[in-house]
Structure formats: structure tokens, C-alpha cells
N, C-alpha and C. Protein backbone atom coordinates (compact mmCIF):
# COMPACT_ATOMS: atom_id res chain seq x y z
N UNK A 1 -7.48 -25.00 -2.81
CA UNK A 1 -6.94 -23.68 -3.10
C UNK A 1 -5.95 -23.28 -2.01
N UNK A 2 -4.81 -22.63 -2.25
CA UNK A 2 -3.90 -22.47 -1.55
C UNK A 2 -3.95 -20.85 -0.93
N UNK A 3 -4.12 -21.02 0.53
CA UNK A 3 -4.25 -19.34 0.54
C UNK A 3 -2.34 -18.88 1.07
N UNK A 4 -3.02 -17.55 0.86
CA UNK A 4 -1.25 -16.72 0.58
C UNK A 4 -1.71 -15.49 1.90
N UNK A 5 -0.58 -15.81 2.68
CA UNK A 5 -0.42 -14.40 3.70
C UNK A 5 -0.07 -13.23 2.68
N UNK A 6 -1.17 -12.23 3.25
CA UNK A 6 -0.52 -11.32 2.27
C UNK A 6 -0.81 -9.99 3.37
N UNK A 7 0.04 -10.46 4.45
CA UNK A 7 0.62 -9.13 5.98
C UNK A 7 1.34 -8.23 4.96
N UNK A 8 2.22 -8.52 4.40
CA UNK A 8 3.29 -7.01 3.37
C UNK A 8 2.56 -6.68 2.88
N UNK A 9 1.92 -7.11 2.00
CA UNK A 9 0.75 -5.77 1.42
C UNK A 9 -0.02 -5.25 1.95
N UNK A 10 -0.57 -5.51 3.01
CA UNK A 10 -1.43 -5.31 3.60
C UNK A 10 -1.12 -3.38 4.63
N UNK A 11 0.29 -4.18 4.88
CA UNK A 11 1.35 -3.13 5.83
C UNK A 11 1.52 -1.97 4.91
N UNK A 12 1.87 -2.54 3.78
CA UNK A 12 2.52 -1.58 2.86
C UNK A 12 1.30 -0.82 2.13
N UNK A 13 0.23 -1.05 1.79
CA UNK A 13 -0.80 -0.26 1.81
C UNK A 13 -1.29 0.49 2.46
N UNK A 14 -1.71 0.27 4.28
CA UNK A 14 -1.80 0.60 4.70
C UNK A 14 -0.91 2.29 5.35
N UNK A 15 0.23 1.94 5.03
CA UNK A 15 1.04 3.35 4.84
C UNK A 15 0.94 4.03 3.53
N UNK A 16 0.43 3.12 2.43
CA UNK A 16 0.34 4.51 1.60
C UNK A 16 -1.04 4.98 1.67
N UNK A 17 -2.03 4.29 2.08
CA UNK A 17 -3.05 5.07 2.54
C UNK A 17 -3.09 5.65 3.47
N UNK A 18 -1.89 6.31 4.29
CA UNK A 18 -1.90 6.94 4.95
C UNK A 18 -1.17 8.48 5.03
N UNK A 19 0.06 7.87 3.82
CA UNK A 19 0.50 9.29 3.39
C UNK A 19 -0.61 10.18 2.19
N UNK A 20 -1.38 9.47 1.76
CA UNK A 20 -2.22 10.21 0.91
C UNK A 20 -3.08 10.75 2.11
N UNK A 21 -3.69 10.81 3.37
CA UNK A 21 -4.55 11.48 4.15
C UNK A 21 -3.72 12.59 4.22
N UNK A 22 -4.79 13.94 4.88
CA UNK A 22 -4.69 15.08 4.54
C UNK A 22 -4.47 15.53 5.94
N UNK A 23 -3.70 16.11 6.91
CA UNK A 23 -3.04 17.13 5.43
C UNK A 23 -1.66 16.57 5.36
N UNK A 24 -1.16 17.35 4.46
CA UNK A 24 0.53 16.43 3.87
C UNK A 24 1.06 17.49 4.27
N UNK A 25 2.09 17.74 5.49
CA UNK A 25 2.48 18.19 6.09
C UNK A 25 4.24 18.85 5.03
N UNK A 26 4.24 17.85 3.87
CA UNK A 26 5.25 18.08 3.14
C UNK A 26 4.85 18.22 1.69
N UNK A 27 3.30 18.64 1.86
CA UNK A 27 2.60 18.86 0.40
C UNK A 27 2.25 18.00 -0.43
N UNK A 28 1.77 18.11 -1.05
CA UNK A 28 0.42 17.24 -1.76
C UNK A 28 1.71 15.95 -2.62
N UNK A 29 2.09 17.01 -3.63
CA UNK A 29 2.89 15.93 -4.76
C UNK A 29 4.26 15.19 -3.37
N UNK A 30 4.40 16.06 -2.14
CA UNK A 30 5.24 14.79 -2.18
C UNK A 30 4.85 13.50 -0.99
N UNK A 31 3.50 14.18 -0.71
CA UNK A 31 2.28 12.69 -0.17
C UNK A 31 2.27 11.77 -1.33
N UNK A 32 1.88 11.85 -2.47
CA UNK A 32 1.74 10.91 -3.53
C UNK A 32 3.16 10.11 -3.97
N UNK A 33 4.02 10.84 -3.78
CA UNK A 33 5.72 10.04 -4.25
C UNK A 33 5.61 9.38 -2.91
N UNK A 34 5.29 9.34 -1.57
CA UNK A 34 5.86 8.59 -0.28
C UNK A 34 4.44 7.42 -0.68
N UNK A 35 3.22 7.94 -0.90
CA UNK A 35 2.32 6.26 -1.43
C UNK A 35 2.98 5.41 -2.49
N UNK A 36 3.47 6.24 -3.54
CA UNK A 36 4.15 5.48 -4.47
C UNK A 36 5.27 4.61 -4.14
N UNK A 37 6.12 5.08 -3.38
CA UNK A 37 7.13 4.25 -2.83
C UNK A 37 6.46 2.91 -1.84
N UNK A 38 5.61 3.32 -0.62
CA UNK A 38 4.65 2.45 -0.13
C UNK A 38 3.98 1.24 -0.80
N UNK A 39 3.57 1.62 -2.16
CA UNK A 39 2.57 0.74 -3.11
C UNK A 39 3.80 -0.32 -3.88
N UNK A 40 5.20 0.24 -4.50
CA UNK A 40 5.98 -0.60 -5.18
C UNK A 40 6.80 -1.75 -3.81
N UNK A 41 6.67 -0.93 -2.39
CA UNK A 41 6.91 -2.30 -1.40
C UNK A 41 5.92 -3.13 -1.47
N UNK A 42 4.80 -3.32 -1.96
CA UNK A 42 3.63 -3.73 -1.69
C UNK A 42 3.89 -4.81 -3.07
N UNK A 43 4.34 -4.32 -4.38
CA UNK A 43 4.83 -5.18 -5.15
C UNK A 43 5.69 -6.20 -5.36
N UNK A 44 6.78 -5.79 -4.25
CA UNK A 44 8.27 -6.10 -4.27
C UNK A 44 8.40 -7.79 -3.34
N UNK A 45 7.14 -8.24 -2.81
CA UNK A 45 7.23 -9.47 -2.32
C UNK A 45 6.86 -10.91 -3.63
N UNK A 46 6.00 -10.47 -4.57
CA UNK A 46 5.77 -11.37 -5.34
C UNK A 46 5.89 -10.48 -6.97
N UNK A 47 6.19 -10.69 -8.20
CA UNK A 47 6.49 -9.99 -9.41
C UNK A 47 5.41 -9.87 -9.37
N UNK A 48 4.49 -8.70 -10.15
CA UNK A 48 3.30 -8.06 -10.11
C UNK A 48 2.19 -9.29 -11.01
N UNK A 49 2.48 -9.87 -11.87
CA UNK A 49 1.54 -10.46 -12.45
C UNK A 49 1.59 -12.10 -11.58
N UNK A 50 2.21 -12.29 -10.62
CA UNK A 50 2.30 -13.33 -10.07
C UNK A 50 1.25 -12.71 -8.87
N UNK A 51 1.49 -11.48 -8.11
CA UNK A 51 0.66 -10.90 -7.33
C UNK A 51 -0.55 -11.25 -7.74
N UNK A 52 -1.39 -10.54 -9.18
CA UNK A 52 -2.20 -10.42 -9.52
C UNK A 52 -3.18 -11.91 -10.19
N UNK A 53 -2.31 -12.89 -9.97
CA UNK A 53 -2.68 -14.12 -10.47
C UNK A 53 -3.03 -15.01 -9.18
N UNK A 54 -2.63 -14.63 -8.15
CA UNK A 54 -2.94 -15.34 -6.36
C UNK A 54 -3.97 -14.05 -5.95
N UNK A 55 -4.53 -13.13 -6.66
CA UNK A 55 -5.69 -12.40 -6.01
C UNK A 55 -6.99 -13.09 -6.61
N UNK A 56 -7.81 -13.84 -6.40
CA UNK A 56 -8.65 -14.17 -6.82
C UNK A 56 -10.03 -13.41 -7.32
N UNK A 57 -10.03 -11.98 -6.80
CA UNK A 57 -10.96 -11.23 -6.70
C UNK A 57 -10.99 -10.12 -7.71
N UNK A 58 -11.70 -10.13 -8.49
CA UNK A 58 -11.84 -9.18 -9.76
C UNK A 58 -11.87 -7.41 -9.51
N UNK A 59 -12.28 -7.18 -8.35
CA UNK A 59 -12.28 -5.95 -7.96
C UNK A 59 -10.72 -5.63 -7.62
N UNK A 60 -10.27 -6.28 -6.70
CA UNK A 60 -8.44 -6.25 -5.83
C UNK A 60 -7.95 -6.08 -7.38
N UNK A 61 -7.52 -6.96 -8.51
CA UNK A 61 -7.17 -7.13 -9.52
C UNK A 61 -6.82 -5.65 -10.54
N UNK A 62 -8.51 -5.27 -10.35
CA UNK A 62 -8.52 -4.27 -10.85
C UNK A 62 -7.77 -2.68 -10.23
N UNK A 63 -8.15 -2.61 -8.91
CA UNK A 63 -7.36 -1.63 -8.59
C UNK A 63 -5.76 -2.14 -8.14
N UNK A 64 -5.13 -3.16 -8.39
CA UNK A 64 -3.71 -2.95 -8.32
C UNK A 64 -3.31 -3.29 -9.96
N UNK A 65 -4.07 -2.70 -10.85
CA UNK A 65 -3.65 -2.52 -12.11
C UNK A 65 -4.01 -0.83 -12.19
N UNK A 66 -4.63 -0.43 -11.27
CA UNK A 66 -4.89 0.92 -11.44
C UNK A 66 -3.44 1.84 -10.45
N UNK A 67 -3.70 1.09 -9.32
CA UNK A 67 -2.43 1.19 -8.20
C UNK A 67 -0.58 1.18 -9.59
N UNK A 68 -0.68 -0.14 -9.91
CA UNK A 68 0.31 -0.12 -10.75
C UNK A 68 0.92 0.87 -12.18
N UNK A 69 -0.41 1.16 -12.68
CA UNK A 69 -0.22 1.75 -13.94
C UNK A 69 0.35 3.56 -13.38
N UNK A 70 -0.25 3.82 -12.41
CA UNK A 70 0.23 4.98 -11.27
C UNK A 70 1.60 5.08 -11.23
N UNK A 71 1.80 3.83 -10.34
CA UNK A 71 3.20 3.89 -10.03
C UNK A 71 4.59 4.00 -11.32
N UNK A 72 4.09 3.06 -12.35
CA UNK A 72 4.68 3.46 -13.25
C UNK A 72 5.00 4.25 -13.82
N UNK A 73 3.93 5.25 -13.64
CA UNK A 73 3.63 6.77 -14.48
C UNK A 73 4.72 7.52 -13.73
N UNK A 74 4.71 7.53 -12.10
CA UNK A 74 5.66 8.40 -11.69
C UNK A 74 7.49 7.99 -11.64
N UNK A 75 6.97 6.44 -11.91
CA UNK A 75 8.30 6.17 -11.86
C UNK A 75 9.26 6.22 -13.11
N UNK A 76 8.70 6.22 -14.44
CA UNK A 76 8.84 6.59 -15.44
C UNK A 76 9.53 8.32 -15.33
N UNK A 77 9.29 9.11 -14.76
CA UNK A 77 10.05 10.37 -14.62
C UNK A 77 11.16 10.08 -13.89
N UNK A 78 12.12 10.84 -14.21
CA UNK A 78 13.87 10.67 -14.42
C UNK A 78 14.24 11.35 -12.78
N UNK A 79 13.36 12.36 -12.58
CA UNK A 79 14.29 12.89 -11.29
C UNK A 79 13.00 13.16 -10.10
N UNK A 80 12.96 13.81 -9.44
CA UNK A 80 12.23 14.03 -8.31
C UNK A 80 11.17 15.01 -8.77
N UNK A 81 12.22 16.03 -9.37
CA UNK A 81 11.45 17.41 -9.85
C UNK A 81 10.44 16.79 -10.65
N UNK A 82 10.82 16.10 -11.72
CA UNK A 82 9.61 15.73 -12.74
C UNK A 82 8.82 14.74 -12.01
N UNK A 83 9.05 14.33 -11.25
CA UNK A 83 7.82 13.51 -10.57
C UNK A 83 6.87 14.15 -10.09
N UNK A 84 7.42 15.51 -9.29
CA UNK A 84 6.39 16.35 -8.79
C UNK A 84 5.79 17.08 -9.75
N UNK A 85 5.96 17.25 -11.10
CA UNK A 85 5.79 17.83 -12.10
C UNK A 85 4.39 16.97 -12.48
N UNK A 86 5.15 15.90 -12.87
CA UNK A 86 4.00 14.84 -13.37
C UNK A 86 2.66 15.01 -12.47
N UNK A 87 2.78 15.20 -11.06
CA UNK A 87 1.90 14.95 -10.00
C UNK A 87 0.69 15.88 -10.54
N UNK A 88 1.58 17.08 -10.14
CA UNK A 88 1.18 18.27 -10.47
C UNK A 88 0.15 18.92 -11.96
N UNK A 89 0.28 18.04 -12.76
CA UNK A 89 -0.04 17.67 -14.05
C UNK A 89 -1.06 17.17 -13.98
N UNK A 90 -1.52 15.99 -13.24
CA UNK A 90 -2.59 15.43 -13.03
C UNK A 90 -4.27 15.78 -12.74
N UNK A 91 -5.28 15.02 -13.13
CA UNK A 91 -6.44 16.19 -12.74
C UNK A 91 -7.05 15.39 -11.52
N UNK A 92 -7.81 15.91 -11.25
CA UNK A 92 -8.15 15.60 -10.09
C UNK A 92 -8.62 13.98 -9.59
N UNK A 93 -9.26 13.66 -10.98
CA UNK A 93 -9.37 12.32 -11.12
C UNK A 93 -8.74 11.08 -11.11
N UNK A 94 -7.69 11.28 -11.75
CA UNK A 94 -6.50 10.55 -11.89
C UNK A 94 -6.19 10.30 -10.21
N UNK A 95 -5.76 11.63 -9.68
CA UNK A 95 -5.25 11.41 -8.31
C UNK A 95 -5.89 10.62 -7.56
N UNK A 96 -7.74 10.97 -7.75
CA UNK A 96 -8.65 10.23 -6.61
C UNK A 96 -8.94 8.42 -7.46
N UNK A 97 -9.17 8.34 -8.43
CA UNK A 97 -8.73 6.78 -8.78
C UNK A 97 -7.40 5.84 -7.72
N UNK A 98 -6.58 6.79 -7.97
CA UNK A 98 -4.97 6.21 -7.51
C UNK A 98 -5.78 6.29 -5.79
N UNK A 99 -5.93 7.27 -5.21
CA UNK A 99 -6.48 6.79 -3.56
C UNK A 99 -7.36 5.87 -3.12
N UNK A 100 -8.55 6.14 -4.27
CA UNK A 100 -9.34 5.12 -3.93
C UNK A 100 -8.85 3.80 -4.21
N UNK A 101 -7.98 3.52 -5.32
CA UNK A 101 -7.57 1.70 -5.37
C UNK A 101 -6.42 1.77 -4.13
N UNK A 102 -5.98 2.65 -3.52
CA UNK A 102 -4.86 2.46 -2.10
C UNK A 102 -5.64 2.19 -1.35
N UNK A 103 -7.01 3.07 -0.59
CA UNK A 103 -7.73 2.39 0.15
C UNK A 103 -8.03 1.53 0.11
N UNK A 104 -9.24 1.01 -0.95
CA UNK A 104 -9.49 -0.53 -1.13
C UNK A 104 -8.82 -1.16 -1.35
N UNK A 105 -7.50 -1.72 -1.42
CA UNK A 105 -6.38 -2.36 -1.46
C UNK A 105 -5.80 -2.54 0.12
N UNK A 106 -5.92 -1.77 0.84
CA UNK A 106 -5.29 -1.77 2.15
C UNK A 106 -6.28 -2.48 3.02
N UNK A 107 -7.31 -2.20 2.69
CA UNK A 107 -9.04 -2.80 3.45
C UNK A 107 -8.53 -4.22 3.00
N UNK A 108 -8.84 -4.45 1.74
CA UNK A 108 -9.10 -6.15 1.22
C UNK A 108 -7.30 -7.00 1.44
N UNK A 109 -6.58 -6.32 1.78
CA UNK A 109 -5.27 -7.13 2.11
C UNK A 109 -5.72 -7.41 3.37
N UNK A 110 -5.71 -6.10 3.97
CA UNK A 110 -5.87 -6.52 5.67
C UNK A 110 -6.84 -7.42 5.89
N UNK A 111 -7.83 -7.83 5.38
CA UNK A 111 -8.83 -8.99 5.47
C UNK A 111 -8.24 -10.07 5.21
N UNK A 112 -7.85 -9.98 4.18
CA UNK A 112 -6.90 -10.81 3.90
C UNK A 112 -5.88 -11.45 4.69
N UNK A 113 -5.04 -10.84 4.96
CA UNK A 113 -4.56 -10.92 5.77
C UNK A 113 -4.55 -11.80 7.29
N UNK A 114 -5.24 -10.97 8.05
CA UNK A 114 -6.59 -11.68 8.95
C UNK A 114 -6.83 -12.82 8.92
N UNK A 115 -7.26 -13.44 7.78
CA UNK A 115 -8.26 -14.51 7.37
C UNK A 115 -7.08 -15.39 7.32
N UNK A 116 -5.55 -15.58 7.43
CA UNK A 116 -4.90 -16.30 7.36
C UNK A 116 -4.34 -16.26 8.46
N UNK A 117 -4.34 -15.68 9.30
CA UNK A 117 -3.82 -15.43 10.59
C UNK A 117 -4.84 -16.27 11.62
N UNK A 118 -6.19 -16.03 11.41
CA UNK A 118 -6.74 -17.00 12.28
C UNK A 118 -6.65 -18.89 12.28
């Protein structure tokens, strides 16, 4: 089995789990647009189903299909305003799904990570 450095995601998670911590000094919806941007660098090293085909782990899998379907959602709105709109729209759940697969995504890269570095 071939293992894969995966330091960029790892990095790039790690900052969007960090603009989602509280408090958002530039407000809530536009903490969630600076993870979103964070999470599609996190995509932008391998095409997403190529990503998702070198994760071997059914849990990782699952939350960067949860991570992804997110990002799409906001990126799918046309301007800024409606992104914050969309945000804003959201219930509470939605939002904490999308943090919790950033956290555990930033944890299991950085292990990841790690584990190829030694």
C-alpha cells in the first residue's frame, strides 16, 4: 500500500478549524466563508474523488463528503452577500456537522500526516 503525505490538508484544515473557533472577530457567517475557502485548499492538491479514494478510512471519507457537500452549498451562491445569506439560513445543525467534519479532518490529516514524516 502506498502511503500519501497529506501535510496540505492537514495545514489547510487546520486553519479552517480555526477560523470556525469562537469568537469571529469578523462574525459568524464570515468565520464559515474563511473555513470554506481553507477546506477547498484542502481539495485543490488532489481532485476530490481521487482525495477520497487514497483515504482509506470510512469515517475521514465520510466527513470530507460532509466537508464537501458544505462547500459546495456556499459556493454555489453567486456573490458574497448570498453566501452570508445562505450561512445565515442555516440551522444550527447543519453548521455544527460542517465543524465537526473540519475538526476531525484536521486531527486525522495531521496524524496522518505525522505518520509519514517519521
Amino acid at each position: 500500500m502506498t502511503k500519501y503525505s497529506f501535510g496540505d490538508q492537514a495545514s489547510s484544515f487546520l486553519k479552517a478549524r480555526s477560523d470556525l473557533m469562537a469568537p469571529h472577530p469578523k462574525g459568524e457567517e464570515q468565520s464559515f466563508i474563511d473555513a470554506v475557502i481553507n477546506c477547498k485548499q484542502a481539495f485543490k492538491f488532489f481532485e476530490f474523488d481521487d482525495l477520497v479514494t487514497r483515504v482509506e478510512d470510512e469515517d475521514a471519507r465520510r466527513w470530507l463528503k460532509i466537508v464537501k457537500g458544505f462547500t459546495d452549498n456556499i459556493d454555489a451562491q453567486h456573490s458574497h452577500e448570498d453566501k452570508v445569506q445562505c450561512i445565515r439560513a442555516m440551522d444550527i445543525e447543519e453548521k455544527s456537522e460542517f465543524s465537526k467534519a473540519v475538526e476531525e479532518l484536521a486531527s486525522w490529516f495531521r496524524g496522518k500526516s505525522s505518520d509519514t514524516e517519521s
